[in-house]
PDB file of N, CA and C in Angstrom:
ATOM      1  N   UNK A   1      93.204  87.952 107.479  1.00  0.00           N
ATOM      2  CA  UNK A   1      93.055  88.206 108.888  1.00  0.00           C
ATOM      3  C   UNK A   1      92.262  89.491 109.119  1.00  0.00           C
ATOM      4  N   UNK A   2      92.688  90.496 108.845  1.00  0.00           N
ATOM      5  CA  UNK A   2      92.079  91.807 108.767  1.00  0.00           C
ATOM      6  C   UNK A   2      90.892  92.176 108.044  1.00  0.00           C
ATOM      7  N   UNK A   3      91.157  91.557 106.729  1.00  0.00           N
ATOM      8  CA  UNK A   3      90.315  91.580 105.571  1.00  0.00           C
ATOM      9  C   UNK A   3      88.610  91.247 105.853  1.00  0.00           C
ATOM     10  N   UNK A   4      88.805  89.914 106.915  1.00  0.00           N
ATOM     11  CA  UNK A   4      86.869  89.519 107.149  1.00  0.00           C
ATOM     12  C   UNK A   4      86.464  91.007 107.847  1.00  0.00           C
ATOM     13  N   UNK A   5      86.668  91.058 108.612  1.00  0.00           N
ATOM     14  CA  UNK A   5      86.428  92.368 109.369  1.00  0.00           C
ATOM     15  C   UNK A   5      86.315  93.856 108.819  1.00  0.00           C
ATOM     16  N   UNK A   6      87.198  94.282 108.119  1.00  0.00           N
ATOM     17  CA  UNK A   6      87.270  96.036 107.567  1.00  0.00           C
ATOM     18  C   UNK A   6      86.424  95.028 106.651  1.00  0.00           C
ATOM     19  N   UNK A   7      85.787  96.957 105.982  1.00  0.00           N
ATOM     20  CA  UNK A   7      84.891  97.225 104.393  1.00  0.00           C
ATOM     21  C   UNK A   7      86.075  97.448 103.835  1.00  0.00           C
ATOM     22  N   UNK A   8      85.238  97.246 102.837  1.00  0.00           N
ATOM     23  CA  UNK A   8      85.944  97.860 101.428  1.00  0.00           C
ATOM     24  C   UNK A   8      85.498  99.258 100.934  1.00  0.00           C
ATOM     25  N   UNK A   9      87.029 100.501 100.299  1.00  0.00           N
ATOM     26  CA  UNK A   9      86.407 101.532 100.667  1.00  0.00           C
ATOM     27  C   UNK A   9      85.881 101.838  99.334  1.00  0.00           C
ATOM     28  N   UNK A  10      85.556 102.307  98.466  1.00  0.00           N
ATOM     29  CA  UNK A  10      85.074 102.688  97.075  1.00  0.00           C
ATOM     30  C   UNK A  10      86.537 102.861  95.746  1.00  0.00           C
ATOM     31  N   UNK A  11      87.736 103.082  96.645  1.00  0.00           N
ATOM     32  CA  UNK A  11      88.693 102.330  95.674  1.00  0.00           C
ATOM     33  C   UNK A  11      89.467 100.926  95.480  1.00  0.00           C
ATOM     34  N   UNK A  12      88.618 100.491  96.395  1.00  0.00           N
ATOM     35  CA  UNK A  12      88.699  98.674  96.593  1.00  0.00           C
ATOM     36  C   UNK A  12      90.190  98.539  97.379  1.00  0.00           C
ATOM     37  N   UNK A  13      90.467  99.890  98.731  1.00  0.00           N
ATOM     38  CA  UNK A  13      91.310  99.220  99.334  1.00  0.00           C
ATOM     39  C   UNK A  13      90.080  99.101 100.784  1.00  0.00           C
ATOM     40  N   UNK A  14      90.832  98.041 101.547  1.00  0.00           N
ATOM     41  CA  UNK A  14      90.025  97.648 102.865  1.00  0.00           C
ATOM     42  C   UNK A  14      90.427  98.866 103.877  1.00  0.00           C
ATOM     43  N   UNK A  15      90.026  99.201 104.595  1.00  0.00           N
ATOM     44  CA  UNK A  15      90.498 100.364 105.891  1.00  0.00           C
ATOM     45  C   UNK A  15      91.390 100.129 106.357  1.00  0.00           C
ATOM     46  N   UNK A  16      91.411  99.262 106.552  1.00  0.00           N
ATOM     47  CA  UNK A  16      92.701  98.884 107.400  1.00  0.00           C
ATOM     48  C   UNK A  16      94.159  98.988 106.467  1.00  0.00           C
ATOM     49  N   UNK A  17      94.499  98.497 105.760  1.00  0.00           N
ATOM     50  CA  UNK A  17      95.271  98.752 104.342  1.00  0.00           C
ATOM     51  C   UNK A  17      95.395 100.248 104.153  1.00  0.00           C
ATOM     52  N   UNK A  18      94.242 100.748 104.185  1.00  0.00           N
ATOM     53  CA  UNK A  18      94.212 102.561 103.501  1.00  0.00           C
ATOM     54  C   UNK A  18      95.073 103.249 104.688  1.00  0.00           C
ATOM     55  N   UNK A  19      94.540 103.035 106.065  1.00  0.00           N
ATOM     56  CA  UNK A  19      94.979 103.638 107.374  1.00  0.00           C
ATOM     57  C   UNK A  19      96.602 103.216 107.544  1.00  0.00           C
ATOM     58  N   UNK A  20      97.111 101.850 107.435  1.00  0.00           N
ATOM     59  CA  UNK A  20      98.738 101.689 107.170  1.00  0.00           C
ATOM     60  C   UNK A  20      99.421 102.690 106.131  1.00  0.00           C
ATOM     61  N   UNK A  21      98.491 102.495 105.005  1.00  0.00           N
ATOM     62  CA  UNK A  21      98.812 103.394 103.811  1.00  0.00           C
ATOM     63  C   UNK A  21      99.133 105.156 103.989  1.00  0.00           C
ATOM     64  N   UNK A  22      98.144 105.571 104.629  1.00  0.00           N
ATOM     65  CA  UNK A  22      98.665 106.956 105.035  1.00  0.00           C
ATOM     66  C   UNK A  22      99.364 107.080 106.161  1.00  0.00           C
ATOM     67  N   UNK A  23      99.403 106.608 107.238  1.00  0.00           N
ATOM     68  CA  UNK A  23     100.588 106.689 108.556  1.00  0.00           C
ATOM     69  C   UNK A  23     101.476 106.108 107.443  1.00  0.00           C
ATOM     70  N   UNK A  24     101.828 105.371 106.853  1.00  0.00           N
ATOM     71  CA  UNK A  24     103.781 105.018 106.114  1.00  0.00           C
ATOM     72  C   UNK A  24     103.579 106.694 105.275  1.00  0.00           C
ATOM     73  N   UNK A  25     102.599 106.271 104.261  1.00  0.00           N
ATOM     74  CA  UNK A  25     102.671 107.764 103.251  1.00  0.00           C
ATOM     75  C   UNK A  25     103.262 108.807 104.078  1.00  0.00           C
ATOM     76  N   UNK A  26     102.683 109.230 105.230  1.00  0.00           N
ATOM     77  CA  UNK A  26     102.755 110.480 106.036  1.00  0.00           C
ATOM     78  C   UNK A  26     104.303 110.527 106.676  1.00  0.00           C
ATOM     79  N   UNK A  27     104.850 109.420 107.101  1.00  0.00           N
ATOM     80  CA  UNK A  27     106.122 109.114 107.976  1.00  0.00           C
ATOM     81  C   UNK A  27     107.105 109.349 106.329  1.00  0.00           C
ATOM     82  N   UNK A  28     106.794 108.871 105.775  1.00  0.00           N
ATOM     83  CA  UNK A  28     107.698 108.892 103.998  1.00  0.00           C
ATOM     84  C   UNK A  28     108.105 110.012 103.478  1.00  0.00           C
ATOM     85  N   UNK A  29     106.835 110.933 103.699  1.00  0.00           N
ATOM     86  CA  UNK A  29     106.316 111.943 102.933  1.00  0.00           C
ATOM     87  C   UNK A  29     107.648 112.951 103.884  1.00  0.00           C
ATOM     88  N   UNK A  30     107.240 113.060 104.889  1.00  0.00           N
ATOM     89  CA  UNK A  30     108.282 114.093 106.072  1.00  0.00           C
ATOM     90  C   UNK A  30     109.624 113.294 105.793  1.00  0.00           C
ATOM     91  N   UNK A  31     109.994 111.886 106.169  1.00  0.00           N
ATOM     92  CA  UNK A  31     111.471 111.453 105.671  1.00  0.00           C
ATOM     93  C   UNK A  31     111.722 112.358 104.194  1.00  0.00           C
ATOM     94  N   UNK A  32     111.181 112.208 103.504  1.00  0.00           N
ATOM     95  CA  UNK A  32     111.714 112.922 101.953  1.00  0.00           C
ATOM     96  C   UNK A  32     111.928 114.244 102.314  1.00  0.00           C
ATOM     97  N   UNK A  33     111.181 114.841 102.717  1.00  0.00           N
ATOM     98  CA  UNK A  33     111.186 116.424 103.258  1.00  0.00           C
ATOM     99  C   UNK A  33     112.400 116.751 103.963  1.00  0.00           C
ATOM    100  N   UNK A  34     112.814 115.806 105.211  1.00  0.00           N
ATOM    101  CA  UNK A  34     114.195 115.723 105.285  1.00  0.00           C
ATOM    102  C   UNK A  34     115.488 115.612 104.550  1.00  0.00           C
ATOM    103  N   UNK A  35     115.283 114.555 104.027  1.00  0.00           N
ATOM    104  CA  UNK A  35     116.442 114.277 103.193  1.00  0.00           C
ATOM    105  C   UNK A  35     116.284 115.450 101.937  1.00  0.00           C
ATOM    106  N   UNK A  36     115.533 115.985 102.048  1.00  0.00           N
ATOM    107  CA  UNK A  36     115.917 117.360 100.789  1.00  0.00           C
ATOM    108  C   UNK A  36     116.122 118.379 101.491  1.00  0.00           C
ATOM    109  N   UNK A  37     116.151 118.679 102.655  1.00  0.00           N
ATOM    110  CA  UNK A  37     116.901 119.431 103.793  1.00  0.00           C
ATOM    111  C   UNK A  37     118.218 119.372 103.933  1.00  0.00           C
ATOM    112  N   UNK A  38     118.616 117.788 103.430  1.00  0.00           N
ATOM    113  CA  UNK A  38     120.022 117.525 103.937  1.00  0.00           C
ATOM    114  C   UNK A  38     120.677 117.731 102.653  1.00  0.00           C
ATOM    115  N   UNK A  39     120.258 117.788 101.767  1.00  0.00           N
ATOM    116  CA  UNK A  39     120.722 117.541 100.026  1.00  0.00           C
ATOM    117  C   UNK A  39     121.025 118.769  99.896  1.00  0.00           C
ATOM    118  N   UNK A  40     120.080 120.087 100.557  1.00  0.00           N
ATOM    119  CA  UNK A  40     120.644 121.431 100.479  1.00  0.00           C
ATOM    120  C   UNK A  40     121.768 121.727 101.330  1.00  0.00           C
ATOM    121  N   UNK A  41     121.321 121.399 102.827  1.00  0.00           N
ATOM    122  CA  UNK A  41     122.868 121.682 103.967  1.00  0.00           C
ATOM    123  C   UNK A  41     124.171 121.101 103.287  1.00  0.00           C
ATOM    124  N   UNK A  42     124.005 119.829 102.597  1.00  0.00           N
ATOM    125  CA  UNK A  42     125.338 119.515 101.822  1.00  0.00           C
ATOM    126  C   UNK A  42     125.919 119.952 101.425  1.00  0.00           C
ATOM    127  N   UNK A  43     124.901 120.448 100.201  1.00  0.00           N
ATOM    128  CA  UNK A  43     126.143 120.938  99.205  1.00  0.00           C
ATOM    129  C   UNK A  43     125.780 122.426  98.901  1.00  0.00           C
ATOM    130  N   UNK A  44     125.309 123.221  99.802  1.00  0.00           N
ATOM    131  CA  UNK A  44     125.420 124.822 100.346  1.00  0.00           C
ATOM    132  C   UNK A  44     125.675 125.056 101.311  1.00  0.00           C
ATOM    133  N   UNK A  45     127.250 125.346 101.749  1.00  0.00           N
ATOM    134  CA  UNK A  45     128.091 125.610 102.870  1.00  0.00           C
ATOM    135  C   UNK A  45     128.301 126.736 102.930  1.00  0.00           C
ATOM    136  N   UNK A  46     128.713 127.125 103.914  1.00  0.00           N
ATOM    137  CA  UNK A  46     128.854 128.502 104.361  1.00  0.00           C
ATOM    138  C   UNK A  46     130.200 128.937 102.956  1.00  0.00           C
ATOM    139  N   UNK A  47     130.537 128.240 102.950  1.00  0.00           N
ATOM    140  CA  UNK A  47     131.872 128.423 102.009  1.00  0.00           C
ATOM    141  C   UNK A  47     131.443 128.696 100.473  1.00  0.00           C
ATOM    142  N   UNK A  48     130.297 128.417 100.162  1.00  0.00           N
ATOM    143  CA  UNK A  48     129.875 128.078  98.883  1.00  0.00           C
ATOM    144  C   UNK A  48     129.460 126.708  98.277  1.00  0.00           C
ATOM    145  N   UNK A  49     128.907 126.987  97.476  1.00  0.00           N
ATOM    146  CA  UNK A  49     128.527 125.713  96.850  1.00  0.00           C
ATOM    147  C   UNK A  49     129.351 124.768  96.242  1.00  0.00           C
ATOM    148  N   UNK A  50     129.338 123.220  97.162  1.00  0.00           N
ATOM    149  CA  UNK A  50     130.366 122.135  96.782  1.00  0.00           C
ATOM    150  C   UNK A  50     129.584 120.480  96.401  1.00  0.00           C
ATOM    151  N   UNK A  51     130.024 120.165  95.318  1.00  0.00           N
ATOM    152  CA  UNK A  51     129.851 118.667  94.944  1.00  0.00           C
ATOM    153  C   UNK A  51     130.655 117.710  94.944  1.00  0.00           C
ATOM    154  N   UNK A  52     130.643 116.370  94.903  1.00  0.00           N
ATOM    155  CA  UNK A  52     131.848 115.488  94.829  1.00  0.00           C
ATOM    156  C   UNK A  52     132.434 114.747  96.196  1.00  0.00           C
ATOM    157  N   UNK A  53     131.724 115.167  97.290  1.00  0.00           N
ATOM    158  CA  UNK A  53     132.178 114.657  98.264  1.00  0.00           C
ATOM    159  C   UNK A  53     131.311 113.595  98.746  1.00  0.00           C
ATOM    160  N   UNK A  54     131.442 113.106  99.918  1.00  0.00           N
ATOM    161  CA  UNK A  54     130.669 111.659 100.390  1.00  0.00           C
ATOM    162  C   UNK A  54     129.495 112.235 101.011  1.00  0.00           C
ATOM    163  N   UNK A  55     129.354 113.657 101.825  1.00  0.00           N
ATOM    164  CA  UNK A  55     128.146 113.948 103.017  1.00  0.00           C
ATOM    165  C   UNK A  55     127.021 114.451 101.350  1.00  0.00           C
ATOM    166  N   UNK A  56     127.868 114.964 100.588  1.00  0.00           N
ATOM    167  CA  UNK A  56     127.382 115.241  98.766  1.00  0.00           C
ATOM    168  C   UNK A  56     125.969 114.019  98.307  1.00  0.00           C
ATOM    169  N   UNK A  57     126.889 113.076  97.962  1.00  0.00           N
ATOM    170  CA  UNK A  57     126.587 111.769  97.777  1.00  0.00           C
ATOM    171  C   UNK A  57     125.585 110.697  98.576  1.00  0.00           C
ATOM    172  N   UNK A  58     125.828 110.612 100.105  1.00  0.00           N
ATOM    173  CA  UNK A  58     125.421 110.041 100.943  1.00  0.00           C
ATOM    174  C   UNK A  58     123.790 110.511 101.107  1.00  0.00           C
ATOM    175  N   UNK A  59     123.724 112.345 100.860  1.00  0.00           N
ATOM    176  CA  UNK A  59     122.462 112.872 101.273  1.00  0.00           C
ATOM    177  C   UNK A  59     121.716 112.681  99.651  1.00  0.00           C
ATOM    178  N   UNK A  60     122.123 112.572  98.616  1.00  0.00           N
ATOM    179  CA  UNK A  60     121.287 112.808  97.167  1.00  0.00           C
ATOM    180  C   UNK A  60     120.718 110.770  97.150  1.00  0.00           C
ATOM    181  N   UNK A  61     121.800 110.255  97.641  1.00  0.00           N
ATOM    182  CA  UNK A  61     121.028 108.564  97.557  1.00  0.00           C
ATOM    183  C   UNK A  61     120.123 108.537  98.639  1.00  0.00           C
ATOM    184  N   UNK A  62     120.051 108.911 100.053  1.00  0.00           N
ATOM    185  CA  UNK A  62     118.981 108.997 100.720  1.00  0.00           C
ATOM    186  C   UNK A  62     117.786 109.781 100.250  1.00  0.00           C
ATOM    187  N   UNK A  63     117.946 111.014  99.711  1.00  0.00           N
ATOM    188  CA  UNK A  63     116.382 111.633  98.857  1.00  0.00           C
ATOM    189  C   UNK A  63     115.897 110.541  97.827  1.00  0.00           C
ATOM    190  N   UNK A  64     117.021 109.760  96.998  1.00  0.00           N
ATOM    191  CA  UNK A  64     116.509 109.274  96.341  1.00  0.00           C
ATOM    192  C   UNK A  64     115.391 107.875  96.674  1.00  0.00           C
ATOM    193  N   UNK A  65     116.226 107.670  97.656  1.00  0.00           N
ATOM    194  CA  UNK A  65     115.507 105.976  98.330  1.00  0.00           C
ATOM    195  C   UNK A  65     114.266 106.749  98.669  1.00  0.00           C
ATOM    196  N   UNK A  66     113.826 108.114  99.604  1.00  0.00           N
ATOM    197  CA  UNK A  66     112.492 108.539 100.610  1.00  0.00           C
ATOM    198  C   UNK A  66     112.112 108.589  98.972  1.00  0.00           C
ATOM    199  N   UNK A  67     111.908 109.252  98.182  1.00  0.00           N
ATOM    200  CA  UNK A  67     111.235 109.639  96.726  1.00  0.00           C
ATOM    201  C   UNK A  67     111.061 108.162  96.165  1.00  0.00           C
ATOM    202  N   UNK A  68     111.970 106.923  96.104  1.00  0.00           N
ATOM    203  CA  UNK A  68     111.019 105.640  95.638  1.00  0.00           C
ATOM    204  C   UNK A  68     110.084 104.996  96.492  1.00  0.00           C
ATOM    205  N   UNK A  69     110.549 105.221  97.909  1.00  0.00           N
ATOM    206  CA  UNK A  69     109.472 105.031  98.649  1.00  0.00           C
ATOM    207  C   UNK A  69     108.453 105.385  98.842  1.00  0.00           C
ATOM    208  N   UNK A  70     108.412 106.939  99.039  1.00  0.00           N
ATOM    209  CA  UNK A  70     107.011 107.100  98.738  1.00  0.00           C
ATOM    210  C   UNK A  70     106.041 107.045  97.416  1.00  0.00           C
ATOM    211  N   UNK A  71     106.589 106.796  95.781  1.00  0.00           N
ATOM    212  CA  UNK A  71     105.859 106.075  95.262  1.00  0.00           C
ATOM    213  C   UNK A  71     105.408 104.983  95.363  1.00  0.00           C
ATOM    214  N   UNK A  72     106.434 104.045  95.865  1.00  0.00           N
ATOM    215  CA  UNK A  72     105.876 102.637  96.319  1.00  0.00           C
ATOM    216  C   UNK A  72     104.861 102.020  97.380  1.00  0.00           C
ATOM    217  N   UNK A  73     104.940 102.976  98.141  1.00  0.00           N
ATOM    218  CA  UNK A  73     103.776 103.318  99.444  1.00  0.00           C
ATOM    219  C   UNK A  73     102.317 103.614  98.634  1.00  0.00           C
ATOM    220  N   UNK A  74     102.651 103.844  97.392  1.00  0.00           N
ATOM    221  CA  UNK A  74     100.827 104.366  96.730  1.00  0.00           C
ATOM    222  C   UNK A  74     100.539 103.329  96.558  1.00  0.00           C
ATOM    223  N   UNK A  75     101.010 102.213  96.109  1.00  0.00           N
ATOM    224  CA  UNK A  75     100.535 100.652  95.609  1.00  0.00           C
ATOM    225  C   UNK A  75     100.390  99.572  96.361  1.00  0.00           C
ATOM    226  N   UNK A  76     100.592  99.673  98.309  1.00  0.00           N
ATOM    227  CA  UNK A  76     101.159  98.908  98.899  1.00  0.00           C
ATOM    228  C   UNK A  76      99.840  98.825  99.359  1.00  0.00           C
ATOM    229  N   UNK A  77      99.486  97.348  99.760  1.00  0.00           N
ATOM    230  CA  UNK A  77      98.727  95.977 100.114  1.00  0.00           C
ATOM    231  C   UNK A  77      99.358  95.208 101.469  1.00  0.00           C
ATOM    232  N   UNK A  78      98.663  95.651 102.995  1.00  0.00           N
ATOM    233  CA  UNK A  78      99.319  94.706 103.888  1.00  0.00           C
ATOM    234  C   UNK A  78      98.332  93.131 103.654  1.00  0.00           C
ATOM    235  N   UNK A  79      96.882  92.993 103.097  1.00  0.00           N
ATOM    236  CA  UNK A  79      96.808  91.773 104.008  1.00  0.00           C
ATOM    237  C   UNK A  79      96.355  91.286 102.734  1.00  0.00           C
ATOM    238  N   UNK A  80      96.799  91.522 101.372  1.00  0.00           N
ATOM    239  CA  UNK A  80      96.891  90.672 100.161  1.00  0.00           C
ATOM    240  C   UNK A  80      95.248  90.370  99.891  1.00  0.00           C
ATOM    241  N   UNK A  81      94.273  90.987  99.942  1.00  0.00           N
ATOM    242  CA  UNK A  81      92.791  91.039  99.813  1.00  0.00           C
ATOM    243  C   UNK A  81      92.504  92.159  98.864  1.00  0.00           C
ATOM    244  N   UNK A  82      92.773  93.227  99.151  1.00  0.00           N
ATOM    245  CA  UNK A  82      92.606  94.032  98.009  1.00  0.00           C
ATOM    246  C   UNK A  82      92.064  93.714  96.930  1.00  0.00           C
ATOM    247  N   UNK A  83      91.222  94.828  96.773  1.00  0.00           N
ATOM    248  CA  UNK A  83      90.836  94.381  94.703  1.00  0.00           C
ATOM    249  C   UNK A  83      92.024  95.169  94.272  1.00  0.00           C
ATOM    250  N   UNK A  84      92.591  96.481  94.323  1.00  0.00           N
ATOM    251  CA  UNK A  84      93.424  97.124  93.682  1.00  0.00           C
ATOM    252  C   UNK A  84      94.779  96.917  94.184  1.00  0.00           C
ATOM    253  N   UNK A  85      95.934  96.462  92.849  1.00  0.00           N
ATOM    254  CA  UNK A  85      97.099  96.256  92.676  1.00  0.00           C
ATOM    255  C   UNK A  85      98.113  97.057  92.354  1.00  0.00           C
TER     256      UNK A  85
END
């Protein structure tokens, strides 16, 4: 659909593909930035430093999901035309 229309850019993604690619990258990139905001407020409390709890836990699996996401965002293909996989 997209594909007749955009070029192809010199790393064989189409524009349109590259431009999804950095608005997610960019929205990913700041989610991760967050969630390692929250990974510190966790578990550095005014009280001292604590592990083992759920807000602990809850914030280190969310960094982890923004951090696979944004590798997975480097490889991503919306309209399946692409030369690069």
């Amino acid at each position: 659909m997209f594909s007749k229309s955009s070029k192809k850019s010199s790393k064989g993604w189409c524009q349109f593909c590259l431009a999804v690619r950095i608005i997610i990258g960019v929205i990913a990139v700041i989610a991760a930035l967050f969630a390692l905001v929250g990974v510190y407020k966790a578990h550095f409390l005014s009280t001292g430093l604590t592990f083992g709890t759920i807000p602990d836990s809850m914030a280190l699996v969310a960094l982890a999901f923004n951090l696979f996401l944004v590798k997975k965002i480097t490889g991503f293909c919306c309209c399946g035309q692409c030369s690069v996989k």
